[in-house]
N, C-alpha and C. Protein backbone atom coordinates (compact mmCIF):
# COMPACT_ATOMS: atom_id res chain seq x y z
N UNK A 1 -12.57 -19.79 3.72
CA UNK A 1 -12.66 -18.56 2.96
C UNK A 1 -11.25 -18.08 2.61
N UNK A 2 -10.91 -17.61 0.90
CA UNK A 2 -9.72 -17.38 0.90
C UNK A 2 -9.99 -15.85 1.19
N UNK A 3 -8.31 -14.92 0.81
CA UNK A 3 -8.54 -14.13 1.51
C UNK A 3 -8.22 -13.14 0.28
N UNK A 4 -8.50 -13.94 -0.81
CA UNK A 4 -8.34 -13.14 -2.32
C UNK A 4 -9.30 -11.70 -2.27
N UNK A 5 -10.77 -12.43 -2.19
CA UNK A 5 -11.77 -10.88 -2.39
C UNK A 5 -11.44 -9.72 -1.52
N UNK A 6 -10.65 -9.77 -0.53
CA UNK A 6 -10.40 -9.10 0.16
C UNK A 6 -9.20 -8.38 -0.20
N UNK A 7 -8.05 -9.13 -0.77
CA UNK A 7 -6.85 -8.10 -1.64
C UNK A 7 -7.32 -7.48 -2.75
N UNK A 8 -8.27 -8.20 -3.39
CA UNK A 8 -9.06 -7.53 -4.72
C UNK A 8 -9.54 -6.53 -4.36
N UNK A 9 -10.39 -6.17 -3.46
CA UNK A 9 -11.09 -5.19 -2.61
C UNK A 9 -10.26 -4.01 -2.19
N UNK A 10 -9.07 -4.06 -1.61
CA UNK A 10 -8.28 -3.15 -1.47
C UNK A 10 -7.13 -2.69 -2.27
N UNK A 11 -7.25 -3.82 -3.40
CA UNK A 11 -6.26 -3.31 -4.54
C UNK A 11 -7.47 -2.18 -5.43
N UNK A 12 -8.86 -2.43 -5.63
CA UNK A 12 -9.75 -1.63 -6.18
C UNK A 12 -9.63 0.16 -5.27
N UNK A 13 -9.22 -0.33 -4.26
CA UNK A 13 -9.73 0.92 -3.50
C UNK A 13 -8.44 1.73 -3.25
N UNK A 14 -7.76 1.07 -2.95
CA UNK A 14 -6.25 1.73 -3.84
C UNK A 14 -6.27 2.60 -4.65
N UNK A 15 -6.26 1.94 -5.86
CA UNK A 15 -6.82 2.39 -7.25
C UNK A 15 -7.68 3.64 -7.22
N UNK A 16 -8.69 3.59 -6.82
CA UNK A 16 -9.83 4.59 -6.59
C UNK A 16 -9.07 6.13 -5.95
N UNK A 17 -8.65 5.30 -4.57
CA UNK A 17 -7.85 6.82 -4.00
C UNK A 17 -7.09 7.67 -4.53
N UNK A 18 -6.15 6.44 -5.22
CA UNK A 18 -5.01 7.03 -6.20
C UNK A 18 -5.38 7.93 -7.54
N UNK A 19 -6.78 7.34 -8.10
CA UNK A 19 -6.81 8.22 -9.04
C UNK A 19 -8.07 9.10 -8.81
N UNK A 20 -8.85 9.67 -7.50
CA UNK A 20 -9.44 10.34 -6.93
C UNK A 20 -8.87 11.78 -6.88
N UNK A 21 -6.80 11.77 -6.52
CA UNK A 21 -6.58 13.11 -6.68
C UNK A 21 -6.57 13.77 -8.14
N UNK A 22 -5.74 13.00 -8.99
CA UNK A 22 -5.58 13.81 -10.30
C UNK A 22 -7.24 14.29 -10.58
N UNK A 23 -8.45 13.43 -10.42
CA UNK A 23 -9.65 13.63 -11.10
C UNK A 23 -10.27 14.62 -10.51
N UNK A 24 -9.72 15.01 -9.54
CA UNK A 24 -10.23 15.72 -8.44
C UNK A 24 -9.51 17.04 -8.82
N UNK A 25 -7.88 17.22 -8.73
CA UNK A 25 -7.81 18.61 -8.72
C UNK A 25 -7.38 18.98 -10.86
N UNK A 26 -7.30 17.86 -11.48
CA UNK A 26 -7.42 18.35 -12.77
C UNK A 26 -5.83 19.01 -13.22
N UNK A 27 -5.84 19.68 -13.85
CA UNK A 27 -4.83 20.59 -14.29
C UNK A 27 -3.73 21.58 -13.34
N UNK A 28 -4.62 21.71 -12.31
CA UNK A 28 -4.15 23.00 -10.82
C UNK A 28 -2.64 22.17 -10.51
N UNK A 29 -1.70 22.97 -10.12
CA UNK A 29 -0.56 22.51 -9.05
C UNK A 29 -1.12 23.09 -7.44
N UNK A 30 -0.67 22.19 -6.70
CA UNK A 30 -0.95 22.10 -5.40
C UNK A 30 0.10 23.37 -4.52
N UNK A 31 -0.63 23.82 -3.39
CA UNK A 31 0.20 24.74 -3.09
C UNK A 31 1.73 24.23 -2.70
N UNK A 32 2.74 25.09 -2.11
CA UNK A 32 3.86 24.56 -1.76
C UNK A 32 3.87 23.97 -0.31
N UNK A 33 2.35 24.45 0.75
CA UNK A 33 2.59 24.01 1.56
C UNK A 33 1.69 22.57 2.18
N UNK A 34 1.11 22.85 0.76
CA UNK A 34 0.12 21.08 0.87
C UNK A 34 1.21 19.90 0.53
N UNK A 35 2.22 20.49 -0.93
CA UNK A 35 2.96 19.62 -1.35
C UNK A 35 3.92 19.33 -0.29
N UNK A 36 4.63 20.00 0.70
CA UNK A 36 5.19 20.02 1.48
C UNK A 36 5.18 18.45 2.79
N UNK A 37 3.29 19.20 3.03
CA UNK A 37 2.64 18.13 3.92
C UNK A 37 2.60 17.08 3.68
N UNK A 38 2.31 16.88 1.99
CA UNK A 38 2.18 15.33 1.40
C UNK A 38 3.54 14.55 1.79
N UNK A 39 4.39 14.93 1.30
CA UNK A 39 5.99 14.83 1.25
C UNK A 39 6.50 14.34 2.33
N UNK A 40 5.98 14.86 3.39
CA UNK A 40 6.53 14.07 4.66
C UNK A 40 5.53 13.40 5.64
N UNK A 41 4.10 13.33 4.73
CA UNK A 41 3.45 11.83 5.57
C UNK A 41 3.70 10.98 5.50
N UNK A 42 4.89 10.37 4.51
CA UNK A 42 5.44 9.08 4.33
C UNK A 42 5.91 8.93 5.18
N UNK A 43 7.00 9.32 5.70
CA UNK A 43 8.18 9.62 6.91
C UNK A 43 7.55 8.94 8.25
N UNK A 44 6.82 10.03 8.32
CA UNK A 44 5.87 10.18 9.40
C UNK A 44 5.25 9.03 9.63
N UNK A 45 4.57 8.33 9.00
CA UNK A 45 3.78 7.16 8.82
C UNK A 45 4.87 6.20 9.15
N UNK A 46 5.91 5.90 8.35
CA UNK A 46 6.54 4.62 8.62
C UNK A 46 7.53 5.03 10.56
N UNK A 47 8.26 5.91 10.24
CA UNK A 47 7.98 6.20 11.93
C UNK A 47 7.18 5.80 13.01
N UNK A 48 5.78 5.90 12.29
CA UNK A 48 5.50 5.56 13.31
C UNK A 48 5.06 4.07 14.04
N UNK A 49 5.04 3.35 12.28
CA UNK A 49 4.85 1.70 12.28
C UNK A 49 6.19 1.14 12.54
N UNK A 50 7.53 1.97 12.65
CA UNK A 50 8.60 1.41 13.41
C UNK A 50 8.77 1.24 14.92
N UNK A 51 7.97 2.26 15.44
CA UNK A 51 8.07 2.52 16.57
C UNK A 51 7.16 1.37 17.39
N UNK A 52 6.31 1.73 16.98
CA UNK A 52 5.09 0.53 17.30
C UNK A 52 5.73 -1.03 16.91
N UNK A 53 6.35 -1.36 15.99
CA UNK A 53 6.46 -2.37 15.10
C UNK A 53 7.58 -2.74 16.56
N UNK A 54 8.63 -2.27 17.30
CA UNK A 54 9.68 -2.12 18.21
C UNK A 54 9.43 -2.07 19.21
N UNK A 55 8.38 -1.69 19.99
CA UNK A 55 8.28 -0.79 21.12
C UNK A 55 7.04 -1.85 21.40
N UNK A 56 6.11 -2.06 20.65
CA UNK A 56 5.40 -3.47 20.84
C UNK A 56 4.15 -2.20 21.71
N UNK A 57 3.31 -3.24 22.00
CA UNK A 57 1.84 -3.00 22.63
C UNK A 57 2.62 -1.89 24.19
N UNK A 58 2.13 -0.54 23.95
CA UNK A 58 2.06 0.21 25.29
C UNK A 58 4.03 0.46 25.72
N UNK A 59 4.54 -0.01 25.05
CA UNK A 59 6.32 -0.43 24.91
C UNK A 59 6.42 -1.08 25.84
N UNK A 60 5.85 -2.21 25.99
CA UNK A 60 6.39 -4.05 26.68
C UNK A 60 6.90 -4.51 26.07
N UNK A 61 7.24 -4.88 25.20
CA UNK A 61 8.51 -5.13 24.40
C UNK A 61 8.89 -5.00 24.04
N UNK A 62 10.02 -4.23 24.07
CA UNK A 62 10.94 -3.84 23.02
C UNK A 62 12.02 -4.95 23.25
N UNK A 63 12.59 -4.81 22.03
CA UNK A 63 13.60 -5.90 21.57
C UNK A 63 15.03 -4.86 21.56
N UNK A 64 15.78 -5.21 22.32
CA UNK A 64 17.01 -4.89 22.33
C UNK A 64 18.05 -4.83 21.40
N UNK A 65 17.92 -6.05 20.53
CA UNK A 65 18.46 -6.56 19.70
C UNK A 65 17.97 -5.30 18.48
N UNK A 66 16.66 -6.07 18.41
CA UNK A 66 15.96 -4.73 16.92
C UNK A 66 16.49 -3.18 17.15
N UNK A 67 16.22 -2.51 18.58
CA UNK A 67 16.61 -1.03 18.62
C UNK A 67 18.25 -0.90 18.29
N UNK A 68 19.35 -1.69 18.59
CA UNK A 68 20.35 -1.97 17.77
C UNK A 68 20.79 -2.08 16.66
N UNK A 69 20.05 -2.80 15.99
CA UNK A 69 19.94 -3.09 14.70
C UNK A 69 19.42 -1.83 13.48
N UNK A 70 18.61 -1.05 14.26
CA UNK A 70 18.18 -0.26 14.00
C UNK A 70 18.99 1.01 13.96
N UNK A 71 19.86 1.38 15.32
CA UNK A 71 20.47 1.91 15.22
C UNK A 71 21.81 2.08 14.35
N UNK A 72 22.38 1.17 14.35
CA UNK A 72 22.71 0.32 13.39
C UNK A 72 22.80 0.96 12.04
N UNK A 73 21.63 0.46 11.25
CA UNK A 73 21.01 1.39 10.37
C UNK A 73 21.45 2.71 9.51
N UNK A 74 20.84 3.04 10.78
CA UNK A 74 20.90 4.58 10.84
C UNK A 74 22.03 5.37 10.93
N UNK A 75 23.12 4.69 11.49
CA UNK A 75 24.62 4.91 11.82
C UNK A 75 25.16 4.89 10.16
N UNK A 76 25.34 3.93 9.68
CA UNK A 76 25.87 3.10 8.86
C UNK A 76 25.76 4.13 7.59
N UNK A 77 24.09 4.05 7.20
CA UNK A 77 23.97 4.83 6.11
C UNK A 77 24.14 6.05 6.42
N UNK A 78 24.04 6.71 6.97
CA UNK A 78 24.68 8.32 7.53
C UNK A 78 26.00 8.20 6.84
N UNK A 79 26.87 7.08 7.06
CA UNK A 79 28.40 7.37 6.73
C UNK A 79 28.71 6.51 4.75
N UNK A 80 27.15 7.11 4.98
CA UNK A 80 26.83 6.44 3.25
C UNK A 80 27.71 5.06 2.70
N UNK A 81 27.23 4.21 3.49
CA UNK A 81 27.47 2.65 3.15
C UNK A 81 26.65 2.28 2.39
N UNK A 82 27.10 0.99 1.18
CA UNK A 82 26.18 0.46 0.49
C UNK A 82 24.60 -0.26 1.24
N UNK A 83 23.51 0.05 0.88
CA UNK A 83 22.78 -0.67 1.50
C UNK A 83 23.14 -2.41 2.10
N UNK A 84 23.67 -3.11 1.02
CA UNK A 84 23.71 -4.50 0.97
C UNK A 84 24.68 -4.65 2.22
N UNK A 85 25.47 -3.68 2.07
CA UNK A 85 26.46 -3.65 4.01
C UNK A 85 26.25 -3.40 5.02
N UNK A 86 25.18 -2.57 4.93
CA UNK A 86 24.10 -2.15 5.98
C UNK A 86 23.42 -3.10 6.79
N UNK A 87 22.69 -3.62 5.62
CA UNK A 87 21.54 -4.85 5.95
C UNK A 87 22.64 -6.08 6.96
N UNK A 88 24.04 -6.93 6.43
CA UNK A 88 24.68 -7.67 6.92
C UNK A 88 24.93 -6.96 8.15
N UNK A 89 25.29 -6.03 8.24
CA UNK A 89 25.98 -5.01 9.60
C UNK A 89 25.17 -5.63 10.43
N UNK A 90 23.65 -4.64 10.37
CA UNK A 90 22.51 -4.83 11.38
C UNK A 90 22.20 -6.22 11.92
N UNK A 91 22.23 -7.51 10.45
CA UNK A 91 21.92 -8.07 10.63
C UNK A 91 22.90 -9.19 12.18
N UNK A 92 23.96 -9.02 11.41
CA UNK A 92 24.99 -9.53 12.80
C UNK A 92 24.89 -8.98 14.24
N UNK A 93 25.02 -7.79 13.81
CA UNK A 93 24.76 -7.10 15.20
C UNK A 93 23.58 -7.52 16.17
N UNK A 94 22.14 -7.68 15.18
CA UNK A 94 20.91 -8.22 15.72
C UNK A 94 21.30 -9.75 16.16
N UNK A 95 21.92 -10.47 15.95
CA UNK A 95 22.46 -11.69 15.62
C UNK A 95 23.14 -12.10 17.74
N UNK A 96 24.22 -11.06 17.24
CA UNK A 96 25.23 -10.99 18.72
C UNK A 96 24.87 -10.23 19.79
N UNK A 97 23.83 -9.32 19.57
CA UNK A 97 22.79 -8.77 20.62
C UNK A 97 22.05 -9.86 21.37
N UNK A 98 21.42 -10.56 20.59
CA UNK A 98 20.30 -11.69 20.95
C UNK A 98 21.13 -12.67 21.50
N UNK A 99 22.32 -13.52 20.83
CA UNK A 99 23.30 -14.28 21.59
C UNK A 99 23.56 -13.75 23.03
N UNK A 100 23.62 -12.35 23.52
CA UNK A 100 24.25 -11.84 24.79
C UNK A 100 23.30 -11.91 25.51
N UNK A 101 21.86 -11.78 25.41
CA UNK A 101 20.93 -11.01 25.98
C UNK A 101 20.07 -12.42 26.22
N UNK A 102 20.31 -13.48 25.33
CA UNK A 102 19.63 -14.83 25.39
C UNK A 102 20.35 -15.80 26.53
C-alpha cells in the first residue's frame, strides 16, 4: 500500500480547515485578543515538538549534543548572525559535542 491516498487525504483536509475560517467568519476582523492567541500557537506548538523532539519519550534521552546545538542557535541569532552561520556554528558544535561525549 502506497502512502499517496493518505497525503491526498490530508492535503484535502488541510485545505478544508484552511478555508473553513475565511467561510466561516466572512467579512468580520477577529478580536485583538483571538488574533493575539492565533499568533502565538505557532510558537507554542513548535516548542513544544522541540522539546519532545530533544527530551525524547518521558526525557530518556536527551542528546547533549542537540541541547547544545540548540543552544547554540539561540545564542547566535540573538547576536543577529546570518542564518547560514548559525546553521555551520550549531552544526560543528553538535559535531565536537558528540566527538567528546562518544
Amino acid at each position: 500500500m502506497t502512502p499517496w491516498p493518505a497525503i491526498a487525504a490530508v492535503a484535502v483536509l488541510s485545505f478544508a480547515l484552511k478555508a473553513a475560517g475565511p467561510a466561516a467568519l466572512g467579512e468580520r476582523e477577529l478580536s485583538p485578543r483571538t488574533r493575539a492567541v492565533i499568533t502565538l500557537m505557532a510558537p507554542a506548538l513548535l516548542a513544544g515538538l522541540v522539546t519532545t523532539g530533544v527530551a525524547g519519550d518521558r526525557w530518556r534521552t536527551v542528546d547533549p549534543a542537540l541541547l547544545v546545538a540548540l543552544t547554540a542557535v539561540l545564542l547566535l541569532r540573538r547576536c543577529r548572525l546570518p542564518m547560514p552561520a548559525v546553521l555551520v556554528a550549531a552544526a560543528l558544535l553538535a559535531t565536537a559535542v558528540r566527538g567528546v561525549t562518544t
